[in-house]
N, C-alpha and C. Protein backbone atom coordinates (compact mmCIF):
# COMPACT_ATOMS: atom_id res chain seq x y z
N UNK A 1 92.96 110.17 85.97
CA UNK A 1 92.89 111.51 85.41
C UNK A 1 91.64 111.68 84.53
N UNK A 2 91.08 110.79 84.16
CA UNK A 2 89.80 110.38 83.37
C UNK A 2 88.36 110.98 84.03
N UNK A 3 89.12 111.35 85.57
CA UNK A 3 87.57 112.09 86.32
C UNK A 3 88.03 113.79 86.33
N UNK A 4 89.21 114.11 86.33
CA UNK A 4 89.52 115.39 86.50
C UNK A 4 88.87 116.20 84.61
N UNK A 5 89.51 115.23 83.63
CA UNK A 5 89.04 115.28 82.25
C UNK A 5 87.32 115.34 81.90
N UNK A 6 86.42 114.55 82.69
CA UNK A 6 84.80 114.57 82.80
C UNK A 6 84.63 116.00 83.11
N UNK A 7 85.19 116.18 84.28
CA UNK A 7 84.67 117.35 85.28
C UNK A 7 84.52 118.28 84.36
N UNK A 8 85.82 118.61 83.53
CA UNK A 8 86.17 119.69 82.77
C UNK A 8 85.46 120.00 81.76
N UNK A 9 84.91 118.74 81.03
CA UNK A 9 84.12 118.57 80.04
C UNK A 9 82.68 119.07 80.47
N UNK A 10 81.90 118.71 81.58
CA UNK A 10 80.83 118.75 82.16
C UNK A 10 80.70 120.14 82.82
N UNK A 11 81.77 120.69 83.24
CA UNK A 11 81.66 122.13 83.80
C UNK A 11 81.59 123.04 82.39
N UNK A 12 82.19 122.64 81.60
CA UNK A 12 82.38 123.70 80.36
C UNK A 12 81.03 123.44 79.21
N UNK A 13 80.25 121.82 79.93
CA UNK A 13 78.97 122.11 78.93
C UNK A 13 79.71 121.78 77.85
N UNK A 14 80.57 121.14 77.25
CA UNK A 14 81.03 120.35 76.34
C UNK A 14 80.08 119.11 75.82
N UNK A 15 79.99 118.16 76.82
CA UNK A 15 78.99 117.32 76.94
C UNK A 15 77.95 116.59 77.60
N UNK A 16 77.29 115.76 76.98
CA UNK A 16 76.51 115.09 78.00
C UNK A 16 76.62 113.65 78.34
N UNK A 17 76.62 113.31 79.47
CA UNK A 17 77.36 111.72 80.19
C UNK A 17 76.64 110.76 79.27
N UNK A 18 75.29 111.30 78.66
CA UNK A 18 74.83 110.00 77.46
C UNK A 18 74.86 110.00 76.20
N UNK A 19 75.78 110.86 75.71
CA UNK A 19 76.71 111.10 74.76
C UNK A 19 77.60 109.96 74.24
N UNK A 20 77.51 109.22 72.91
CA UNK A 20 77.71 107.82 72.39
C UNK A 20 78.80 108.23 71.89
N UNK A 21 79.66 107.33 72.36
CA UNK A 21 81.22 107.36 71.28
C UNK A 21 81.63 105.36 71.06
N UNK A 22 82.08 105.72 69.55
CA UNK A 22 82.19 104.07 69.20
C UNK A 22 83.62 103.72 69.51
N UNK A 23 84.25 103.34 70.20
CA UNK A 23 85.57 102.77 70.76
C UNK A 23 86.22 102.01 69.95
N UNK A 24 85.64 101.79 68.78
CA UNK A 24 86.56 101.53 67.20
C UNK A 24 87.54 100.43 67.59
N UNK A 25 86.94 99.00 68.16
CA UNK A 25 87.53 98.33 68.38
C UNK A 25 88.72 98.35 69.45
N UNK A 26 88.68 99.11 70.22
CA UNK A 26 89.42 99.42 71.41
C UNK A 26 90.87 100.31 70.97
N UNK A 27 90.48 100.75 69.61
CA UNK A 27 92.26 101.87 69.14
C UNK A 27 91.77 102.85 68.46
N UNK A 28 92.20 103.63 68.35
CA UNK A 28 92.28 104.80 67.99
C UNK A 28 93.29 105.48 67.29
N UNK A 29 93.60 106.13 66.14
CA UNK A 29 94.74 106.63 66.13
C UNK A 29 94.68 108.24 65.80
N UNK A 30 95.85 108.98 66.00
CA UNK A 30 95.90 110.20 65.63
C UNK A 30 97.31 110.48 65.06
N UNK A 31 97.30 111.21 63.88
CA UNK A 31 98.44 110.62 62.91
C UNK A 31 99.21 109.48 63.38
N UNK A 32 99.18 108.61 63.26
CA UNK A 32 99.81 107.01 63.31
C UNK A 32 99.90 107.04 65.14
N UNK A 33 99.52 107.97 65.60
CA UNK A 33 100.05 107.25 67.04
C UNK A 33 98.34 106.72 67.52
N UNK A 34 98.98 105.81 68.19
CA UNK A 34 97.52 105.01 68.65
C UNK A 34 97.66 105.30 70.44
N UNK A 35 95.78 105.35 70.29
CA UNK A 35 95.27 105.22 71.78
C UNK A 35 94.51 104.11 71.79
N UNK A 36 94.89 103.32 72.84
CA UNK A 36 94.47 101.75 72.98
C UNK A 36 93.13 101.81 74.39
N UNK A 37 92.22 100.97 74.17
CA UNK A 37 91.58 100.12 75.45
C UNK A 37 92.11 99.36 75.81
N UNK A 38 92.20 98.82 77.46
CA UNK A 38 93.06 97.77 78.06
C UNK A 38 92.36 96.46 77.29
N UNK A 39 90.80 96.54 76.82
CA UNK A 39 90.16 95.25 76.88
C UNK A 39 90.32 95.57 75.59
N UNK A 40 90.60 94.28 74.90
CA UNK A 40 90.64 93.97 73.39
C UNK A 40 89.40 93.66 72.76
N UNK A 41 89.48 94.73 71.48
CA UNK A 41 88.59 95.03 71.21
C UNK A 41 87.34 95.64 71.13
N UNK A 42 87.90 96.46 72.33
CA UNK A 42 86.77 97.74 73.16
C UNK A 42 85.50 97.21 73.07
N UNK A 43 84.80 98.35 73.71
CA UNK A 43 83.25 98.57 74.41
C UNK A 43 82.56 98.49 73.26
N UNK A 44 82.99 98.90 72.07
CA UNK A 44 81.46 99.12 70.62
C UNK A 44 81.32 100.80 71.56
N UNK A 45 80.14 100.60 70.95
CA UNK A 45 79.19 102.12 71.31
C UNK A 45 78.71 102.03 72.66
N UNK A 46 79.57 103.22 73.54
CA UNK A 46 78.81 103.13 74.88
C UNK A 46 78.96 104.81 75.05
N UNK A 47 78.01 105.24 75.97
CA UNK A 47 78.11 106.11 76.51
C UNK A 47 79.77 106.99 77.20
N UNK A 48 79.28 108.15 77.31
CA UNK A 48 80.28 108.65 77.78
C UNK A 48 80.91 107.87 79.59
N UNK A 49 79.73 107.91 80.44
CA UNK A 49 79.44 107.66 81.19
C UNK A 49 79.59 106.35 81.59
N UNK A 50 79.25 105.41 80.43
CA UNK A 50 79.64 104.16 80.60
C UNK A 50 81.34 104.06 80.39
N UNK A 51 82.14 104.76 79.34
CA UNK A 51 83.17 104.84 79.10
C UNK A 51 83.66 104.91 80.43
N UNK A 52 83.72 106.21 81.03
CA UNK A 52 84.41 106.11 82.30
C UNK A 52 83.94 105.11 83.33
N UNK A 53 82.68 104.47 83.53
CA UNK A 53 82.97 103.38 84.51
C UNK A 53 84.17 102.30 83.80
N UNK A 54 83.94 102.22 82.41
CA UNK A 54 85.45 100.94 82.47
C UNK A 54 86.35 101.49 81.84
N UNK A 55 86.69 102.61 82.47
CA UNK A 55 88.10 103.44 82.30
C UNK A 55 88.68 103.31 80.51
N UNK A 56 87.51 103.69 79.78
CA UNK A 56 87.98 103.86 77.96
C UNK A 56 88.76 104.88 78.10
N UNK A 57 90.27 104.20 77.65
CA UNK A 57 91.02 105.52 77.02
C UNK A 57 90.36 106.40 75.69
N UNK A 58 89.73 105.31 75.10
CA UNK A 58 89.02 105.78 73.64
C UNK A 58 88.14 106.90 73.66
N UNK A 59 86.88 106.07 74.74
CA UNK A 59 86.31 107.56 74.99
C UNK A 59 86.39 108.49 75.35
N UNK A 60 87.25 108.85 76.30
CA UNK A 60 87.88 110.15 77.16
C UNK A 60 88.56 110.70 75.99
N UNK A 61 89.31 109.90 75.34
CA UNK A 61 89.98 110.82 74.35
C UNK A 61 89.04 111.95 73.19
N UNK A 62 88.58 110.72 72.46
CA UNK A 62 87.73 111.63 72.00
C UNK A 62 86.60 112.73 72.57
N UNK A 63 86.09 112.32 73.58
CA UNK A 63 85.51 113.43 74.24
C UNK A 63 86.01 114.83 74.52
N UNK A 64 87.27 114.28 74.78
CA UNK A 64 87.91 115.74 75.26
C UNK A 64 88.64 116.34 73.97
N UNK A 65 89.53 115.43 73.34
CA UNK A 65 89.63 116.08 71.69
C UNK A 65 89.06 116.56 71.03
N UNK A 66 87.16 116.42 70.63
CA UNK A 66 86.48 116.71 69.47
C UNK A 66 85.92 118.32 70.64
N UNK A 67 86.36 118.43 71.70
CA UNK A 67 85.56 119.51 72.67
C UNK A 67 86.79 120.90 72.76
N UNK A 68 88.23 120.07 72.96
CA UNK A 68 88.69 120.89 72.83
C UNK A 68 90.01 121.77 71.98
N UNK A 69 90.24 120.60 70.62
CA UNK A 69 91.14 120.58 69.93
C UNK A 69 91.43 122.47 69.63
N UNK A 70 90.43 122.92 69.33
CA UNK A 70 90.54 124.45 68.64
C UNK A 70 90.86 125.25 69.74
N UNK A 71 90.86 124.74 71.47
CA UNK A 71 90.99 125.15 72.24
C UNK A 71 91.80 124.84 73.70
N UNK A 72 92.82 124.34 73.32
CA UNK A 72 93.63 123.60 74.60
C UNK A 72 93.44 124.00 75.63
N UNK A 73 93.48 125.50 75.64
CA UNK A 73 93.80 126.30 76.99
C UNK A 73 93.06 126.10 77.74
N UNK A 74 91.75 125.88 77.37
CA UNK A 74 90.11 126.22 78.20
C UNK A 74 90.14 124.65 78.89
N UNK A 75 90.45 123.96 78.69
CA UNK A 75 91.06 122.63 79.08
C UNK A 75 91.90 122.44 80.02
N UNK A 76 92.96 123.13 80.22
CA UNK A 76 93.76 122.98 80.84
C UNK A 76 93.47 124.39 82.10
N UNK A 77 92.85 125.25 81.49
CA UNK A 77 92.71 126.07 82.45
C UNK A 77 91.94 125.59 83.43
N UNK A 78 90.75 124.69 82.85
CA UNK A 78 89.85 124.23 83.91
C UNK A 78 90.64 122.92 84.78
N UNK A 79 91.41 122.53 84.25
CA UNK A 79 92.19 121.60 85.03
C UNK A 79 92.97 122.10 86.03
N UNK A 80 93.78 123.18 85.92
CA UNK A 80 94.26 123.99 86.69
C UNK A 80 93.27 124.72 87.73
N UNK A 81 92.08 124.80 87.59
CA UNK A 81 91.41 125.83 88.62
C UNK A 81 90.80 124.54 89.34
N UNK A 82 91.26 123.49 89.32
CA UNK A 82 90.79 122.60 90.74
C UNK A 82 91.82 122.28 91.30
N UNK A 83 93.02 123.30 90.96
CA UNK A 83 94.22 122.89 92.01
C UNK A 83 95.22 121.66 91.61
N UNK A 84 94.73 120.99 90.62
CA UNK A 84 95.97 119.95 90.21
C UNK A 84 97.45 120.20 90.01
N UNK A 85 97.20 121.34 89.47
CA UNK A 85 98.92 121.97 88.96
C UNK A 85 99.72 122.09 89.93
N UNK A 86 98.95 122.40 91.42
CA UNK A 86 99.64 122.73 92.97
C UNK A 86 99.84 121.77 93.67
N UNK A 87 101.08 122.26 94.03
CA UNK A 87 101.91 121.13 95.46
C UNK A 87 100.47 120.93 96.77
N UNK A 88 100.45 120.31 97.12
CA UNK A 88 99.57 120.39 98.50
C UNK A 88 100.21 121.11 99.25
N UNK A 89 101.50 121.45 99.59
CA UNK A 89 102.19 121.92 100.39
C UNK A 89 101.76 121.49 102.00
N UNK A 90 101.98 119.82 101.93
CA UNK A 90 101.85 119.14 102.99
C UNK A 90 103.34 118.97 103.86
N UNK A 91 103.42 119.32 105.21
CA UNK A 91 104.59 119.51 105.92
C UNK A 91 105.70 118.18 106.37
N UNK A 92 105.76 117.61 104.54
CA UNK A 92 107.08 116.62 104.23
C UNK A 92 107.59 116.76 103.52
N UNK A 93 109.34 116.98 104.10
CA UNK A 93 110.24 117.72 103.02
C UNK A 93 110.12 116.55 101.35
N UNK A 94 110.14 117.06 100.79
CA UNK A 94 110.27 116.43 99.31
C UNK A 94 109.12 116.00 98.08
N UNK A 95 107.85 116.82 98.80
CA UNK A 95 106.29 116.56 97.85
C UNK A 95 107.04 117.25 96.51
N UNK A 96 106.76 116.37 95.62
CA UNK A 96 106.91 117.14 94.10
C UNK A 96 105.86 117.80 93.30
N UNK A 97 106.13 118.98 92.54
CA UNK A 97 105.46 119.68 91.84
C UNK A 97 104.24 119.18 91.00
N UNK A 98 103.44 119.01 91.43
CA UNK A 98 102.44 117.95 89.94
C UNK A 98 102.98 118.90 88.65
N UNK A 99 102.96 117.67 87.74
CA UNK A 99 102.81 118.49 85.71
C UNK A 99 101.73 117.57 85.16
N UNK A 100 101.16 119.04 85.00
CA UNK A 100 100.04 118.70 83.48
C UNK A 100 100.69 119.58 82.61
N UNK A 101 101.03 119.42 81.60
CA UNK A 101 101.29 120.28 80.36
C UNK A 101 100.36 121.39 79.77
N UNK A 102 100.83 122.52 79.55
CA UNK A 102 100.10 123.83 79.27
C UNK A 102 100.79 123.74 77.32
N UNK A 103 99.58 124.10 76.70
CA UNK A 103 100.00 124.59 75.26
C UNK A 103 101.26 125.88 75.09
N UNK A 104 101.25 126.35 76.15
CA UNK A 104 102.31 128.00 76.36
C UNK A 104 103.95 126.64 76.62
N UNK A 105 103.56 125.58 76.93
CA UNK A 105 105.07 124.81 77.00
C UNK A 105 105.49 124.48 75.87
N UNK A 106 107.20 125.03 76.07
CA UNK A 106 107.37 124.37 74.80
C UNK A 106 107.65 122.36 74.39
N UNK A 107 107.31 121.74 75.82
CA UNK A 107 106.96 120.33 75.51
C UNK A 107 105.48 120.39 74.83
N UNK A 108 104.36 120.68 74.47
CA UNK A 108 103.62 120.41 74.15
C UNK A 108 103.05 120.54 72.54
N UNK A 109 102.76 118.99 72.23
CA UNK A 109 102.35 118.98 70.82
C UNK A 109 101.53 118.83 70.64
N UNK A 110 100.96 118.19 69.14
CA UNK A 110 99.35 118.15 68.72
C UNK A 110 99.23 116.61 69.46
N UNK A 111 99.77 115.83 70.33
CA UNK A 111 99.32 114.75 71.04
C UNK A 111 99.02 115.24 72.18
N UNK A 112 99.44 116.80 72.90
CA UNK A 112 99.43 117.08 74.33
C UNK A 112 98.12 116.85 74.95
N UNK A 113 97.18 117.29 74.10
CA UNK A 113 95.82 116.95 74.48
C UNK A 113 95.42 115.80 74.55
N UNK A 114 94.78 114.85 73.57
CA UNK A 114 94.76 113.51 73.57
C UNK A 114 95.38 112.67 74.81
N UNK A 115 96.80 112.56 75.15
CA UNK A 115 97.70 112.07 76.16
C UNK A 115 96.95 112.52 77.35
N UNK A 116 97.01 113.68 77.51
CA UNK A 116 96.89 114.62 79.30
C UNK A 116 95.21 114.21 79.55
N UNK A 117 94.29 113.95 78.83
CA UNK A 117 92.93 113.29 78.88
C UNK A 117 92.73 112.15 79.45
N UNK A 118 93.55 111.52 79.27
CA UNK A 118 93.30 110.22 79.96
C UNK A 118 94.55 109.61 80.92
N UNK A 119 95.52 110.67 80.99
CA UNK A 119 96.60 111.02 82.40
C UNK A 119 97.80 110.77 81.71
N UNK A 120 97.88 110.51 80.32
CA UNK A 120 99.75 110.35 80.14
C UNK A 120 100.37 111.29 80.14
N UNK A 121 101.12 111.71 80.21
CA UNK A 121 102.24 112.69 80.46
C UNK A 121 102.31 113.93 81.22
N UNK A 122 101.25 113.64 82.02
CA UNK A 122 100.98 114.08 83.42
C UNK A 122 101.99 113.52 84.57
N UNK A 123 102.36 114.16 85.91
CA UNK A 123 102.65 113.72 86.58
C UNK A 123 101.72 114.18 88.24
N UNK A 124 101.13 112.88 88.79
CA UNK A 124 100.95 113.65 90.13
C UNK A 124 101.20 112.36 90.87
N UNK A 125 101.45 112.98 92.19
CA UNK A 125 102.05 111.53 93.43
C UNK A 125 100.58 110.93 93.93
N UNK A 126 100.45 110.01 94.62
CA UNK A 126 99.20 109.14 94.68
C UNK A 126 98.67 110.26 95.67
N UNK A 127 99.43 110.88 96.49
CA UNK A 127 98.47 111.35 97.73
C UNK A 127 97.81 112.78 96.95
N UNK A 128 98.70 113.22 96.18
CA UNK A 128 98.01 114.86 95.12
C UNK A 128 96.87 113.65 94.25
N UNK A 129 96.65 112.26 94.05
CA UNK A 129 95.46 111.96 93.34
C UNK A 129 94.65 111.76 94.54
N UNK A 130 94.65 111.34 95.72
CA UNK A 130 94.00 111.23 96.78
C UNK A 130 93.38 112.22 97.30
N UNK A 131 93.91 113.27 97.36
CA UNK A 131 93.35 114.49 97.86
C UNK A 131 92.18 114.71 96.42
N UNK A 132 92.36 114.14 95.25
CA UNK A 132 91.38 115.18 94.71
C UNK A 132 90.33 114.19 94.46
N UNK A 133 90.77 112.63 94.93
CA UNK A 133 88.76 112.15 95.04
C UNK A 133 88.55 112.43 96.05
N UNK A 134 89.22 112.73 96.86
CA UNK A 134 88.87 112.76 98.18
C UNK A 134 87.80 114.05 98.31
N UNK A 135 88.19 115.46 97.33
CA UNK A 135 87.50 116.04 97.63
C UNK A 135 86.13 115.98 96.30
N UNK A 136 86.39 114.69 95.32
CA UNK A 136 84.70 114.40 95.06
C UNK A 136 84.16 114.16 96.02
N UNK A 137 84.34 113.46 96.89
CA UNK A 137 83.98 112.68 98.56
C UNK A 137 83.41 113.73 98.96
N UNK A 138 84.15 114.65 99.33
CA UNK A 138 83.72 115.59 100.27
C UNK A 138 82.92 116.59 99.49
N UNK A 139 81.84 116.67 98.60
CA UNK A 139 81.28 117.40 98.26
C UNK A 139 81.90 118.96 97.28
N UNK A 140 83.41 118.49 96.83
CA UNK A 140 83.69 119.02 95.94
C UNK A 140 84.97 119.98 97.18
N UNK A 141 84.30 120.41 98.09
CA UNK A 141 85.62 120.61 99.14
C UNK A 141 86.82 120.21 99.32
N UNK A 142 88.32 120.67 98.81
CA UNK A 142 89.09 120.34 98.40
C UNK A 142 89.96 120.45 99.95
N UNK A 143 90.24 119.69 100.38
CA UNK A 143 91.66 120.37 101.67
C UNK A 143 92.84 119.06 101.79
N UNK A 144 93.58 120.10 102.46
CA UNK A 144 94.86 119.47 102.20
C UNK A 144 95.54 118.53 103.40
N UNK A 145 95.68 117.61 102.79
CA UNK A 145 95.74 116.05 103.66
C UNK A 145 96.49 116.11 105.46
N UNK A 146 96.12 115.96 106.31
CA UNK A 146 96.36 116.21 107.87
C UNK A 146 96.64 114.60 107.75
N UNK A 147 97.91 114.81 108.72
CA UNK A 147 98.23 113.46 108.97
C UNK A 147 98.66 113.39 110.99
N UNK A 148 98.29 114.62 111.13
CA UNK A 148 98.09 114.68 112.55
C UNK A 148 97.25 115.57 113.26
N UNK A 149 96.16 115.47 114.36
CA UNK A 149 95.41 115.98 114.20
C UNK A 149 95.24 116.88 115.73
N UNK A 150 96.18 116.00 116.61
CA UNK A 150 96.56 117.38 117.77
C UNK A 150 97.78 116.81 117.83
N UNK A 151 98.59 117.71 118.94
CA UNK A 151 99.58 116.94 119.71
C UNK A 151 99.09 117.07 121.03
N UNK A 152 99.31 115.92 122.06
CA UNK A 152 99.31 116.40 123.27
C UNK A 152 100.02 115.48 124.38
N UNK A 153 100.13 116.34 125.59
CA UNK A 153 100.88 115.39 126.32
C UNK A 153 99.62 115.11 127.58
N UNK A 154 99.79 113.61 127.92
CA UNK A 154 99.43 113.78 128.40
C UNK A 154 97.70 113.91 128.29
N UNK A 155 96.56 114.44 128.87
CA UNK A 155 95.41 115.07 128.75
C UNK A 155 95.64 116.41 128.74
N UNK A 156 96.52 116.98 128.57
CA UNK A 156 96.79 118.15 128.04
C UNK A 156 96.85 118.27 126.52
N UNK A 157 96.20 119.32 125.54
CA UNK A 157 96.66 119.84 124.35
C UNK A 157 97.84 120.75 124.15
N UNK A 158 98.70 120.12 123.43
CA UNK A 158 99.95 121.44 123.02
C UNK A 158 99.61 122.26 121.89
N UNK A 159 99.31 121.34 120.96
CA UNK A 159 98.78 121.70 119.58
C UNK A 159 97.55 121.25 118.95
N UNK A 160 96.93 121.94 118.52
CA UNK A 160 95.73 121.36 117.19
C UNK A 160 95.64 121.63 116.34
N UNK A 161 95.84 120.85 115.06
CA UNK A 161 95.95 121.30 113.40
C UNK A 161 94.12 121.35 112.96
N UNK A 162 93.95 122.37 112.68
CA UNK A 162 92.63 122.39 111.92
C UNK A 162 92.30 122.18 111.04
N UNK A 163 91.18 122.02 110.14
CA UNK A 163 90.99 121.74 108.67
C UNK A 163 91.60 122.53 107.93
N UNK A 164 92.74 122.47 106.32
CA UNK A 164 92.85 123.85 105.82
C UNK A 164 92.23 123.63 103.96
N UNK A 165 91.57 124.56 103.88
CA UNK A 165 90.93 124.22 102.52
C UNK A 165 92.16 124.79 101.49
N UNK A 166 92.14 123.97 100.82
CA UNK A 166 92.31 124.20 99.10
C UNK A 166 92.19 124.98 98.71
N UNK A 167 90.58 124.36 98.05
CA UNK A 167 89.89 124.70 96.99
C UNK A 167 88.64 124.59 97.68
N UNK A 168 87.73 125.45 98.22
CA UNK A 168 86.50 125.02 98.41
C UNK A 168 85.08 124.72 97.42
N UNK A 169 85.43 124.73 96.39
CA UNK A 169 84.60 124.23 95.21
C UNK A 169 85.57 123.75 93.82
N UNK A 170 85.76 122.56 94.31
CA UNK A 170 86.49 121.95 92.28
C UNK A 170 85.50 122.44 91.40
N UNK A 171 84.10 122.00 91.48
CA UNK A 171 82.98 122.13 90.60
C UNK A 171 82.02 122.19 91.13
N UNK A 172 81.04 122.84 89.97
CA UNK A 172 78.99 123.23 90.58
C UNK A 172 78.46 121.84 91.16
N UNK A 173 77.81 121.49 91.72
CA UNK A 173 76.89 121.04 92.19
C UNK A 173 76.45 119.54 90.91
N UNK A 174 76.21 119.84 90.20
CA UNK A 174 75.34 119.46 88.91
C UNK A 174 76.46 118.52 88.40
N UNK A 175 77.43 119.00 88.21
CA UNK A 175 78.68 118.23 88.00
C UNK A 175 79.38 117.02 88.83
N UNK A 176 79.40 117.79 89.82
CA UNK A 176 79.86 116.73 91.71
C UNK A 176 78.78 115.54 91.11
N UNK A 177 77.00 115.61 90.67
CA UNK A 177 76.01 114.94 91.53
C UNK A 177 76.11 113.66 90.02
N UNK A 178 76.90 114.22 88.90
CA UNK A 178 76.94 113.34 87.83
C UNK A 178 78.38 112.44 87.99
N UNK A 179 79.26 113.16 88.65
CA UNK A 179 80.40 112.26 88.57
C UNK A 179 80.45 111.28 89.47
N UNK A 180 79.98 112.09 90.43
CA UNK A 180 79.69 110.62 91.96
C UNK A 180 78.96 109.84 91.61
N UNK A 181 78.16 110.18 90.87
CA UNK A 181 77.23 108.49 90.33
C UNK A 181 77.53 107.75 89.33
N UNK A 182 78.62 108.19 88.71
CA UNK A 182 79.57 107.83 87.88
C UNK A 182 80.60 106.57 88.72
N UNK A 183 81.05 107.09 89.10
CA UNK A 183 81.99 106.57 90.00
C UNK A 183 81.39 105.40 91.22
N UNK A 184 80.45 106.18 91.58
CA UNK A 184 79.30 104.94 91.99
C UNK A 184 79.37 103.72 90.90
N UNK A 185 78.78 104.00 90.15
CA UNK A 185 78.62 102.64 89.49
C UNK A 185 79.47 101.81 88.91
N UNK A 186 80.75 102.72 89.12
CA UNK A 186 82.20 101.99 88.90
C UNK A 186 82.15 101.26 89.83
N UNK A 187 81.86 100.61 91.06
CA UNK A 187 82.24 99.71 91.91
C UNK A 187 80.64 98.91 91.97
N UNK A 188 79.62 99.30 91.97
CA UNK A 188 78.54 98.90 92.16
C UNK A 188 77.90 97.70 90.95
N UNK A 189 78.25 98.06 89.59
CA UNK A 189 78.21 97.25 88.41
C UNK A 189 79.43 97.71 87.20
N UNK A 190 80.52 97.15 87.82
CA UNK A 190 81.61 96.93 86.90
C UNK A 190 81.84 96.11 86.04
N UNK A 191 81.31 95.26 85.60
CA UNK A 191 81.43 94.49 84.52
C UNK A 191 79.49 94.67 84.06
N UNK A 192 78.88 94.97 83.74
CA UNK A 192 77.63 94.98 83.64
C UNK A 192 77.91 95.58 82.44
């Protein structure tokens, strides 16, 4: 959820990917509740950018806290306009509703933000997270997962399912060309 949280940040001009946050020893707290790094003793001072190649809860948090504390909504709205909040409405009985928490809920507190930044108390099924790198992949083109692609008998066609879009833009251009190289370098130099 740490790339859906960038996007949001980066589309709204919040920040910039070389933007330094100190990971305070890998914890964090906000009135007594703590946000932890998996690696003990966190990163020190790294980039935003670097944060998300080794998945800092620290930094995402604060990034998205100090951007959008006075403003939840604009946060969540932009999270919502790439389609997360929606079912795929893929043709198997029982896909569940994704939840991200809206400030208008009455579950949501002064942790709702902080948490939903770096994916806690969120819910989405692996294939609603699949579909949405899938459509970093695809140039920000969002569509909804085909798991069959004709029927036929025979050399005959009965049926053909076509592509069906989403969302045909999660985000601008400028955004797509910073997160993919983001994410690039998550596999390319991961421990570096």
């Amino acid at each position: 959820f740490k790339i859906a949280s960038l996007i949001a940040l980066l589309e709204d001009k919040k920040v910039d990917t070389a933007q330094v946050y100190d990971t305070k020893n890998g914890e964090i707290s906000f009135r007594n509740q703590k946000v932890k790094d998996s690696k003990k003793g966190g990163y020190g001072k790294i980039s935003l950018a670097r944060g998300i190649e080794v998945s800092s809860n620290t930094v995402i948090v604060q990034a998205v806290y100090d951007s959008y504390k006075d403003n939840p909504s604009q946060f969540i709205d932009r999270i919502y306009a790439m389609n997360l909040n929606e079912p795929l409405g893929i043709p198997i009985l029982g896909e569940s509703k994704p939840y991200i928490p809206n400030p208008k809920d009455e579950k949501w507190s002064w942790m709702s933000l902080p948490w939903i930044s770096y994916g806690y108390g969120v819910e989405l099924t692996p294939l609603q997270t699949l579909t949405f790198y899938n459509a970093i992949a695809n140039n920000g083109e969002m569509v909804r997962p085909q798991f069959v692609k004709e029927i036929k008998e025979w050399n005959k066609t009965i049926k053909k399912f076509d592509k069906e879009v989403i969302n045909p833009k999660i985000c601008s251009n400028q955004t797509l060309n910073q997160v993919q190289d983001i994410l690039k370098n998550v596999v390319e130099k991961p421990g570096a």
